[in-house]
Protein backbone atom coordinates (compact mmCIF):
# COMPACT_ATOMS: atom_id res chain seq x y z
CA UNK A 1 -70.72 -12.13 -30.35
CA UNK A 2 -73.50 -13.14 -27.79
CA UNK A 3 -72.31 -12.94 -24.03
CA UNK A 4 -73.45 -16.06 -22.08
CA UNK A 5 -74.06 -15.19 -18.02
CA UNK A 6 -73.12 -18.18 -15.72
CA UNK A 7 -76.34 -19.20 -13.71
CA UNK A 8 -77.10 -17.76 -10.02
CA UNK A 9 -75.75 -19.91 -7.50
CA UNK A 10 -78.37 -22.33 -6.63
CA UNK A 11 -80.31 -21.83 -9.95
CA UNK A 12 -81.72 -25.07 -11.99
CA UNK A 13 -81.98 -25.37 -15.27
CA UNK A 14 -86.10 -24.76 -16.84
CA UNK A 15 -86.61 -28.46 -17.82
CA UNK A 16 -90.13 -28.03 -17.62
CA UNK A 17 -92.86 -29.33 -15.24
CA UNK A 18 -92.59 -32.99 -14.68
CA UNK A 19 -95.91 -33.64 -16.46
CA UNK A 20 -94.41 -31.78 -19.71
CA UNK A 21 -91.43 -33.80 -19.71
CA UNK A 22 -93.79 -37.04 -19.26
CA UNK A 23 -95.92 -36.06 -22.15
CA UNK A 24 -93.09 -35.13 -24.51
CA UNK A 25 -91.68 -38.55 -24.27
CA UNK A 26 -94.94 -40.47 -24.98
CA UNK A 27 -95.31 -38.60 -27.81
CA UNK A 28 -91.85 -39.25 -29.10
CA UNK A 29 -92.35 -42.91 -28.09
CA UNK A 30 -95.46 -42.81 -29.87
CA UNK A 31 -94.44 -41.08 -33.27
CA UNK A 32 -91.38 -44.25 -33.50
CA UNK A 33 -93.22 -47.33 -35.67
CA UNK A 34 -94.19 -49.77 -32.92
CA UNK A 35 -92.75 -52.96 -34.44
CA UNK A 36 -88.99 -53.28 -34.87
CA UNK A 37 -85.78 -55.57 -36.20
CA UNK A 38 -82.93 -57.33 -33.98
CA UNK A 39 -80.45 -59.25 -34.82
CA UNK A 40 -80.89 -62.71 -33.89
CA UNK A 41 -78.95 -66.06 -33.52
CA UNK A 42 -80.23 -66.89 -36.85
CA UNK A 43 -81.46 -63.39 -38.83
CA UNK A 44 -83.46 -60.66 -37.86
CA UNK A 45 -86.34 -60.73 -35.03
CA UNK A 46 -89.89 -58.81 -35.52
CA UNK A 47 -90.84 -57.00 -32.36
CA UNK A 48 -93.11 -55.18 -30.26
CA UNK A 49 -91.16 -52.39 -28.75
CA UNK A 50 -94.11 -52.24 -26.00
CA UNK A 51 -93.70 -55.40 -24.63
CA UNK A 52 -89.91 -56.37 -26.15
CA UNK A 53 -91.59 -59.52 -27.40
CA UNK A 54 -91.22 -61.29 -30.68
CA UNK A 55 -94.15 -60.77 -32.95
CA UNK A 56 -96.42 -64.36 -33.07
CA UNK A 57 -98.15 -64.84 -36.22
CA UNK A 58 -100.55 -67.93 -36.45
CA UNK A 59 -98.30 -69.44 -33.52
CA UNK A 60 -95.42 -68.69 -35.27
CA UNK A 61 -92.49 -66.45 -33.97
CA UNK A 62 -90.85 -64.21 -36.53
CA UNK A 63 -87.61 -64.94 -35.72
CA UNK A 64 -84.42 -65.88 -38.07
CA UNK A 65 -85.34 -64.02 -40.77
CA UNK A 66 -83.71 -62.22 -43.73
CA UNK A 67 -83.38 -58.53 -43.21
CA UNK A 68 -86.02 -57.56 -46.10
CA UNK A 69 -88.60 -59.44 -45.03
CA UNK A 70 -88.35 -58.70 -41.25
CA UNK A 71 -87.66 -54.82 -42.38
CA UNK A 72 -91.09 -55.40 -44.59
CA UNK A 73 -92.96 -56.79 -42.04
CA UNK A 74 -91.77 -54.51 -38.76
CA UNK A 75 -93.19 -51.80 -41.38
CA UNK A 76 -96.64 -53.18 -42.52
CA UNK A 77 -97.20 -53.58 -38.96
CA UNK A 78 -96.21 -50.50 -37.31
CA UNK A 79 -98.02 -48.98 -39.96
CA UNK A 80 -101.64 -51.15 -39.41
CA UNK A 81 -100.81 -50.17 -35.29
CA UNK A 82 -101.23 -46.77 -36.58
CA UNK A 83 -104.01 -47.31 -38.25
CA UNK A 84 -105.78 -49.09 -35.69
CA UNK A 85 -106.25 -52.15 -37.79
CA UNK A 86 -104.01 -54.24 -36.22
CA UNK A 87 -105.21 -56.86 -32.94
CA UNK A 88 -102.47 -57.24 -30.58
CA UNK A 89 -102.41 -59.52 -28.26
CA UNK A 90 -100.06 -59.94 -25.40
């Protein structure tokens, strides 16, 4: 059995250096797919995590639609982000 020592008084926790902590969460915000699913009023809604912003395509908003399809598309484009082959305007 392992014997756990309370901290000194007036000790804090190793969390790291600020800029550590900073850099581990853009790369955990980076590694999630960039395009997402919500519900909606009427379906699902195809977003840009980044902005929080329903994906536009050729004017129009990808919004009330079925799960599969918005699931399909959040995919295809998170995974043409990471590729680089994707324009996104905002």
């Amino acid at each position: 059995m392992a014997t756990v020592l309370p901290p000194e008084p007036g000790a804090l926790p190793n969390l790291g250096s600020p800029r550590t902590r900073v850099f581990e969460a853009t790369v955990n915000f980076a590694r999630r797919d960039r395009f997402q699913v919500r519900d909606d009023a009427r379906g699902y809604t195809v977003f840009d995590i980044w902005t929080g912003a329903a994906v536009v395509i050729d004017g129009v908003p990808q919004t009330g639609r079925d799960i599969e399809d918005a699931g399909s598309l959040a995919a295809l484009l998170s995974q043409w982000a990471r590729q680089g082959a994707l324009k996104v305007f905002v």
